[in-house]
Protein backbone atom coordinates (compact mmCIF):
# COMPACT_ATOMS: atom_id res chain seq x y z
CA UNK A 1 11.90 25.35 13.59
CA UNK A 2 13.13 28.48 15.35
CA UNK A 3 16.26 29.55 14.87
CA UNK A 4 18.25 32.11 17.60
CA UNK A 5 21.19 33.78 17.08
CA UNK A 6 23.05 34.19 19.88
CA UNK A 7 26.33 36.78 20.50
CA UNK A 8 28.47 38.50 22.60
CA UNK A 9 28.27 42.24 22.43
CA UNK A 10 25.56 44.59 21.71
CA UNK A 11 25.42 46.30 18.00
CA UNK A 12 25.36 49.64 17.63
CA UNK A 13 25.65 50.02 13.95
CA UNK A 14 22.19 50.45 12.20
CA UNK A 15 23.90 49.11 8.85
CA UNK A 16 24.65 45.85 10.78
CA UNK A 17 21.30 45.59 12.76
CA UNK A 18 19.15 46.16 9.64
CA UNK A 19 21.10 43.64 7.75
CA UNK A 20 20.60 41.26 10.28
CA UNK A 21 16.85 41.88 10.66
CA UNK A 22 16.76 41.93 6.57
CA UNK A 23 17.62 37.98 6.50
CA UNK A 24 16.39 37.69 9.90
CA UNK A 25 12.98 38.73 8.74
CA UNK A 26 12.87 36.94 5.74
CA UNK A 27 12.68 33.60 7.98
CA UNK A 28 9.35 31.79 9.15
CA UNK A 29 9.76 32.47 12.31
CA UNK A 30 11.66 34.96 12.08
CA UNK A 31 15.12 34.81 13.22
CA UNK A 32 15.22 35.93 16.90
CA UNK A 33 18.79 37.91 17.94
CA UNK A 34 19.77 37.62 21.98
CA UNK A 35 22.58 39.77 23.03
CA UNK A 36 24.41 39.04 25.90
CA UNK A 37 27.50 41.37 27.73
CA UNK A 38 29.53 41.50 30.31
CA UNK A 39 30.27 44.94 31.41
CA UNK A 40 32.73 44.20 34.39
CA UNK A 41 36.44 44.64 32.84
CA UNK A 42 38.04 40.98 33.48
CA UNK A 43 40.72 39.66 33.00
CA UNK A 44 41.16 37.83 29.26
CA UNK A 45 40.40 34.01 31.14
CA UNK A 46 37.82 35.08 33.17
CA UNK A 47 35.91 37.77 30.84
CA UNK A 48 35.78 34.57 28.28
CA UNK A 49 34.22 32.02 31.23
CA UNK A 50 31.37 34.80 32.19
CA UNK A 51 30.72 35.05 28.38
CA UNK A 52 30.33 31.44 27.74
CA UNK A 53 28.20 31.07 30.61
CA UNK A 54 25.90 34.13 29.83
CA UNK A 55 25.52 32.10 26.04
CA UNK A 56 24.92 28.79 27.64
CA UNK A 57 22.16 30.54 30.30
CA UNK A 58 20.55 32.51 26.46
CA UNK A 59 20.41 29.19 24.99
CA UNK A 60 16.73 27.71 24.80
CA UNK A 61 15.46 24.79 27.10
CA UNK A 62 16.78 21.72 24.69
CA UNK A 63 17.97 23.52 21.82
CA UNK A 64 20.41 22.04 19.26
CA UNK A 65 23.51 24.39 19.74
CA UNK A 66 25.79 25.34 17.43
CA UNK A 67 28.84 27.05 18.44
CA UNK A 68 30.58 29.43 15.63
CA UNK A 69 34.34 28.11 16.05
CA UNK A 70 37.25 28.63 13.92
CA UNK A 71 38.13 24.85 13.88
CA UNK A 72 34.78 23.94 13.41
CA UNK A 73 33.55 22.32 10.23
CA UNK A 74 33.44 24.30 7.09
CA UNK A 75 30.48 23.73 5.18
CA UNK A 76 29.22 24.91 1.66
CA UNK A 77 25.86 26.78 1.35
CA UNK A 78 24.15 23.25 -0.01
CA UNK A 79 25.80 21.34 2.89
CA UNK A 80 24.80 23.78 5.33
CA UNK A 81 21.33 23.39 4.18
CA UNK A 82 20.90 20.16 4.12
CA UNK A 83 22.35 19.85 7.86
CA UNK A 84 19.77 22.71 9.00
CA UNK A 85 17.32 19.99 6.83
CA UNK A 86 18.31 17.11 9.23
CA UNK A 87 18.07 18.90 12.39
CA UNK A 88 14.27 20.21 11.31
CA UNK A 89 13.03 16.81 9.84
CA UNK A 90 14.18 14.97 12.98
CA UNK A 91 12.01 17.12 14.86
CA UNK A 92 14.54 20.30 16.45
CA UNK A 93 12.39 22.93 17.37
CA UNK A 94 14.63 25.57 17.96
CA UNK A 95 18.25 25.77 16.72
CA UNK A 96 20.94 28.35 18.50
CA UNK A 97 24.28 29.38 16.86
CA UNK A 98 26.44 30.95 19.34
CA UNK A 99 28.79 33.46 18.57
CA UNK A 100 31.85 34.44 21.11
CA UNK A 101 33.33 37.20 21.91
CA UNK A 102 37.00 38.46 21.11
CA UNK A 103 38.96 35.23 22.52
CA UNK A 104 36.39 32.90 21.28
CA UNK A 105 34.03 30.26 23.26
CA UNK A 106 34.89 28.93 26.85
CA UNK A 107 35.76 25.46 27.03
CA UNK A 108 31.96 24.82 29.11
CA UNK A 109 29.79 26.47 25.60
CA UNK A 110 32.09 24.30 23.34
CA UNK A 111 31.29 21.08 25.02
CA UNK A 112 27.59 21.57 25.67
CA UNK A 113 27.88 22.30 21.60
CA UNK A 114 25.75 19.81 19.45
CA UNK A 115 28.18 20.74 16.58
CA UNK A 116 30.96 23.70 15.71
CA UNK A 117 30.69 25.66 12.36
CA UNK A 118 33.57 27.45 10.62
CA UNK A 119 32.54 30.29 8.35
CA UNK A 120 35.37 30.43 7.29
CA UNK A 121 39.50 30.09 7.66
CA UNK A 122 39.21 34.29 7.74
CA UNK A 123 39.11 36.28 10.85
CA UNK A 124 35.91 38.67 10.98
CA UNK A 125 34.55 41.04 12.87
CA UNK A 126 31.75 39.58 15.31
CA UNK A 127 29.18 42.30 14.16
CA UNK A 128 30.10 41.43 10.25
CA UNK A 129 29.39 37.50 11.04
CA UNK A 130 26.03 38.33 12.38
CA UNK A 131 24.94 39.71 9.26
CA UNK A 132 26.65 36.27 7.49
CA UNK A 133 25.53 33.82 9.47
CA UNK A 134 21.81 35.34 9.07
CA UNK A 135 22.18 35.24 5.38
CA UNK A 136 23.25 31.72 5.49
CA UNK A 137 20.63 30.72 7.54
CA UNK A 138 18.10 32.34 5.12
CA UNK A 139 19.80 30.90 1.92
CA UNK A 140 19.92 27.37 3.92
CA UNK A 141 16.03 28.12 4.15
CA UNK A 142 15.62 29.10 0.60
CA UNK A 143 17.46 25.88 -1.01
CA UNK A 144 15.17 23.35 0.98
CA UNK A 145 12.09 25.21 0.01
CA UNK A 146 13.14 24.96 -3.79
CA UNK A 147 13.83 28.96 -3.84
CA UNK A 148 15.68 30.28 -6.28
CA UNK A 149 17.49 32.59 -4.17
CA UNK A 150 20.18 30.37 -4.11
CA UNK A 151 21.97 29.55 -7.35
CA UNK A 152 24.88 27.26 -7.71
């Protein structure tokens, strides 16, 4: 199964990117990283429509999205796993996560959403949930393989 990660905003840290393409790389495929941006300054509304629709347009021909929302579900690590196990034994071939920009996800990106994933009741910085959300994925990887990367 390939897995995409797909945000708003391009990273200019080298901490971040390397992080992301430390995890990233870890993955079989590896995990592939589109960046999408909208340079025009809009307003708020309409900056957050042309941001869901540049997502929606990254996302893969009949990929299972899954939109990072704050009222999405919260998962544990296991749980997490075992849903990324689902989605790969019932045959997904590639598996986005979507990550919006400052306001959040347009209405269109959380509809077409297959399912909406809380990190977490925090507020972080987009760049810093790359770099989580890559982990995750990995450790997801790691505990259905029998790793021991993961420990409880």
């Amino acid at each position: 199964m390939r897995v995409h990660l797909l945000a708003v905003g391009r990273c200019k840290e080298a901490a971040i990117k390397s992080l992301v393409a430390e995890y990233g790389n870890r993955l079989r495929p590896a995990l592939s990283l589109i960046e999408v941006e909208e340079r025009r300054a809009l307003p708020a509304a309409e900056l957050k429509a042309r941001e869901g629709q540049l997502l929606l347009e990254a996302v893969p021909k009949g990929a299972t999205l899954v939109a990072l929302d704050e009222h999405g579900k919260s998962l544990s690590s296991q749980a997490f796993a075992d849903q990324i196990g689902r989605w790969r034994d019932s045959g997904v071939a590639d598996l986005a996560f979507a990550i919006g920009g400052a306001d959040g996800h347009d209405a269109a990106l959380l509809d077409r959403a297959d399912f909406k994933l809380s990190l977490s009741p925090l507020t972080w910085p987009h760049m810093l949930v790359r770099v989580m959300l890559a982990e995750q994925v990995y450790r997801a990887h790691s505990i259905l393989a029998g790793h021991p990367y993961h420990r409880e």
